[in-house]
Protein backbone atom coordinates (compact mmCIF):
# COMPACT_ATOMS: atom_id res chain seq x y z
CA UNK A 1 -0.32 -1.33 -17.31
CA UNK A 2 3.17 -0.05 -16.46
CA UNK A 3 4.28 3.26 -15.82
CA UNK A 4 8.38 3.84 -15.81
CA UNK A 5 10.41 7.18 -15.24
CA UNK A 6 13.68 8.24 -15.27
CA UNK A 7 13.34 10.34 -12.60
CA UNK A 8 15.24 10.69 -8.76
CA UNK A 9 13.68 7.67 -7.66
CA UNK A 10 12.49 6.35 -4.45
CA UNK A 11 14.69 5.70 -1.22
CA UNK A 12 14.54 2.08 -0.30
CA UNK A 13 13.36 2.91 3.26
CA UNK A 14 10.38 5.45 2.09
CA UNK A 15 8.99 2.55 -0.35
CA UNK A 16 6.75 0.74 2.08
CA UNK A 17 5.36 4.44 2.95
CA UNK A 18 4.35 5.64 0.15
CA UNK A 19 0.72 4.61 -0.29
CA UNK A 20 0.50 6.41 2.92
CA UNK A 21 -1.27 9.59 3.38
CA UNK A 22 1.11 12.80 3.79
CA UNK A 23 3.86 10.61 3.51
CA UNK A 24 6.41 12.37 2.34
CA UNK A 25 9.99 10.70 1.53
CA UNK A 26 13.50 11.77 1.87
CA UNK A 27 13.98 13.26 -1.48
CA UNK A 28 10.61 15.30 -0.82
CA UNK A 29 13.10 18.44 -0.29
CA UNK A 30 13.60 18.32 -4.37
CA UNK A 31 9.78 17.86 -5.08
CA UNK A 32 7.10 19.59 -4.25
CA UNK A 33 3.59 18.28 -3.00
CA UNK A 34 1.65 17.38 -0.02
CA UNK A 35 1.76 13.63 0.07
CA UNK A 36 -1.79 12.46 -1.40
CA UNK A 37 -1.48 12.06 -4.64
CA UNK A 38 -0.62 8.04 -4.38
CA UNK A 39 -2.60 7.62 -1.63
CA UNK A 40 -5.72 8.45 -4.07
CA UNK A 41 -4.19 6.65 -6.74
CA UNK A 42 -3.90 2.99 -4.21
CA UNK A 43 -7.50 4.08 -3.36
CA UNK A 44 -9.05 4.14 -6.88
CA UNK A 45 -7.02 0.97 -7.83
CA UNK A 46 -8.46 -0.89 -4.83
CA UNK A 47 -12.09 0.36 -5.27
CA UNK A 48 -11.80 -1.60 -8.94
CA UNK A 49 -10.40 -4.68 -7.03
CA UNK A 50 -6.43 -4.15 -8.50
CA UNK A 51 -3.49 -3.75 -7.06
CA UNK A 52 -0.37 -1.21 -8.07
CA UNK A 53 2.88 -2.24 -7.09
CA UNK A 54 6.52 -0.06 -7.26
CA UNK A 55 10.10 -0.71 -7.80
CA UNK A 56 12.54 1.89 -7.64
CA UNK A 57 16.13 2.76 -7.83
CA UNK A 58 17.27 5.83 -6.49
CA UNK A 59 19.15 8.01 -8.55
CA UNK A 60 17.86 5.75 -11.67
CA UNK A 61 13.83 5.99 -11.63
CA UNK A 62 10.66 4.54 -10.58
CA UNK A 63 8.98 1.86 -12.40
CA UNK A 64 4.70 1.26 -11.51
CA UNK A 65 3.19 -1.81 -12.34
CA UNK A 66 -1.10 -1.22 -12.32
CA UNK A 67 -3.19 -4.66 -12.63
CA UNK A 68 -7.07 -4.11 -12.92
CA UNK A 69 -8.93 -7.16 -13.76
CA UNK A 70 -10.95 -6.79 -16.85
CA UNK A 71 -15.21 -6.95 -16.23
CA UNK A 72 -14.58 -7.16 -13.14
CA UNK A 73 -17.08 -5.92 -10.84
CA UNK A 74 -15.86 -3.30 -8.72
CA UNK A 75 -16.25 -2.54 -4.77
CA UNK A 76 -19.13 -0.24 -5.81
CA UNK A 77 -22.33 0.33 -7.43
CA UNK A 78 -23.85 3.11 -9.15
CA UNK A 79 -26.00 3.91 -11.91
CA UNK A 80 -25.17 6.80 -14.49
């Protein structure tokens, strides 16, 4: 699955932060937010044993790339 924007992009030097928590980049002066939001995201990914992956222009947009392996059993177990 791949998720693209046009948007203000991501500063070279913030990309290998971004997965951290309360990271906020550079640009963070133009958007508002605490710095959790992708943090989750990595998280939730991980607990289904994927993987998401950025690459990003500044100025030009952000492009996400999210790989979940289908029937794949995840990193937990529960019962609903």
């Amino acid at each position: 699955m791949q998720f693209t924007d046009q948007g203000i992009g991501i500063e070279s030097d913030d990309l290998p932060h971004i997965f951290e928590p309360f990271y906020r980049g550079k640009n963070s002066v133009v958007t508002r937010g605490h710095g959790i939001g992708l943090t989750l995201v990595e998280k939730i990914i991980n607990l289904h044993n994927g993987f998401i992956e950025v690459k990003s222009e500044t100025g030009k947009g952000s492009t996400f790339v999210v790989k979940i392996p289908s029937g794949n059993q995840s990193k937990f177990d529960f019962a609903l």
